[in-house]
Protein backbone atom coordinates (compact mmCIF):
# COMPACT_ATOMS: atom_id res chain seq x y z
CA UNK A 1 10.47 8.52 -26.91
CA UNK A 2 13.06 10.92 -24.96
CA UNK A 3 13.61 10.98 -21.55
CA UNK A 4 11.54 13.95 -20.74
CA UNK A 5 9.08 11.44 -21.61
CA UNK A 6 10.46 8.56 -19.55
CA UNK A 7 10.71 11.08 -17.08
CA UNK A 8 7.26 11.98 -16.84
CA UNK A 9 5.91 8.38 -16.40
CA UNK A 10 8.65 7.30 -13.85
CA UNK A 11 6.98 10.54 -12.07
CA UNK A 12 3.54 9.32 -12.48
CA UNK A 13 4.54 5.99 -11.23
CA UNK A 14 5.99 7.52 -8.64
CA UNK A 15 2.98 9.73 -7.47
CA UNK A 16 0.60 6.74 -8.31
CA UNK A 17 2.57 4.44 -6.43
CA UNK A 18 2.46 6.89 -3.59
CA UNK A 19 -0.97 7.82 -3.21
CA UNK A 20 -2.17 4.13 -3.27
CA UNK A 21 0.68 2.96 -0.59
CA UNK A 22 -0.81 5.97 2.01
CA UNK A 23 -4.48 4.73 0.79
CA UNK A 24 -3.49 0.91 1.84
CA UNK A 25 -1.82 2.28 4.73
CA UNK A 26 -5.08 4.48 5.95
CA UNK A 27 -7.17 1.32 5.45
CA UNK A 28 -4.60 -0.27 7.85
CA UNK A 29 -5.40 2.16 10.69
CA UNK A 30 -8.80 1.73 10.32
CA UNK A 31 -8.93 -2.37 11.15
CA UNK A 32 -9.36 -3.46 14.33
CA UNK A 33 -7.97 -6.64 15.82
CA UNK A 34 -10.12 -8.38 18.16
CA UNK A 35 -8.70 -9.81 21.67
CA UNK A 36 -10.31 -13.17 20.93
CA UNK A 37 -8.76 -13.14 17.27
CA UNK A 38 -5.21 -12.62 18.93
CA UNK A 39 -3.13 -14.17 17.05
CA UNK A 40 -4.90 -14.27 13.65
CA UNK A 41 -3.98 -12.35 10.40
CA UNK A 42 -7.75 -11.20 10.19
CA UNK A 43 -9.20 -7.51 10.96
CA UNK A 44 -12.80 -6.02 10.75
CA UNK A 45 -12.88 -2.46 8.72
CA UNK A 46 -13.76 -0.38 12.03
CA UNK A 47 -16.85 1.63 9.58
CA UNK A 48 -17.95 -1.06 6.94
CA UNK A 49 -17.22 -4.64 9.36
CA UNK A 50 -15.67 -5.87 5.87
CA UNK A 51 -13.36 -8.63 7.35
CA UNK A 52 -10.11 -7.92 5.79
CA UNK A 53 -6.56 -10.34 6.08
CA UNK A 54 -4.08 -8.20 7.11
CA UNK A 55 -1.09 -10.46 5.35
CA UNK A 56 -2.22 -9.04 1.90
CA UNK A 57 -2.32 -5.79 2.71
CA UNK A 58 0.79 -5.97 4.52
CA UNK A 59 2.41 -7.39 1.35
CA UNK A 60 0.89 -4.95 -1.15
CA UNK A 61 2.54 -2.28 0.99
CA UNK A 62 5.63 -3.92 0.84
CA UNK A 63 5.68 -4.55 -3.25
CA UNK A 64 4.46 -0.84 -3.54
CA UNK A 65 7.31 0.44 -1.43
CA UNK A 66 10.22 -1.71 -2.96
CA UNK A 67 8.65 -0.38 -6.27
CA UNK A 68 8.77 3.31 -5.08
CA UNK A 69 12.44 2.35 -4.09
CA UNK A 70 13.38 1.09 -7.72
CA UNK A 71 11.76 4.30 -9.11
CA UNK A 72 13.71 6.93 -6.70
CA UNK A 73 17.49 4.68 -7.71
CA UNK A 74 16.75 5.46 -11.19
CA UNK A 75 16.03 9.20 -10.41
């Protein structure tokens, strides 16, 4: 395999990487927090109610970013 090829996929990951990060992240400004649930890592979906802990997501964003961050020091 060459490194266009290797090229290609690190820019795939990259773009794939990308576009789920800003999809977790528009899910994250769509939760609401309740005053009562002050204090707790849970949010309802502000369209669907799907009770959702924001920890996780918080964490996926986080892995998908220092991922996007290993991809653009190898660029």
């Amino acid at each position: 395999m060459g490194q266009y090829d290797n090229a290609l996929k690190k820019m795939h990951r990259y773009d794939s990487i990308k576009k789920e990060t800003l999809q977790w992240q528009n899910l994250l400004t769509k939760l609401t927090l309740h005053e009562e649930d002050f204090g707790t890592s849970y949010a309802t979906h502000s369209e669907t109610g799907i009770v959702y802990d924001i920890r996780i997501i918080q964490d996926k964003v986080k892995q998908l970013t220092e991922e996007l961050n290993e991809l653009e020091e190898y660029s």
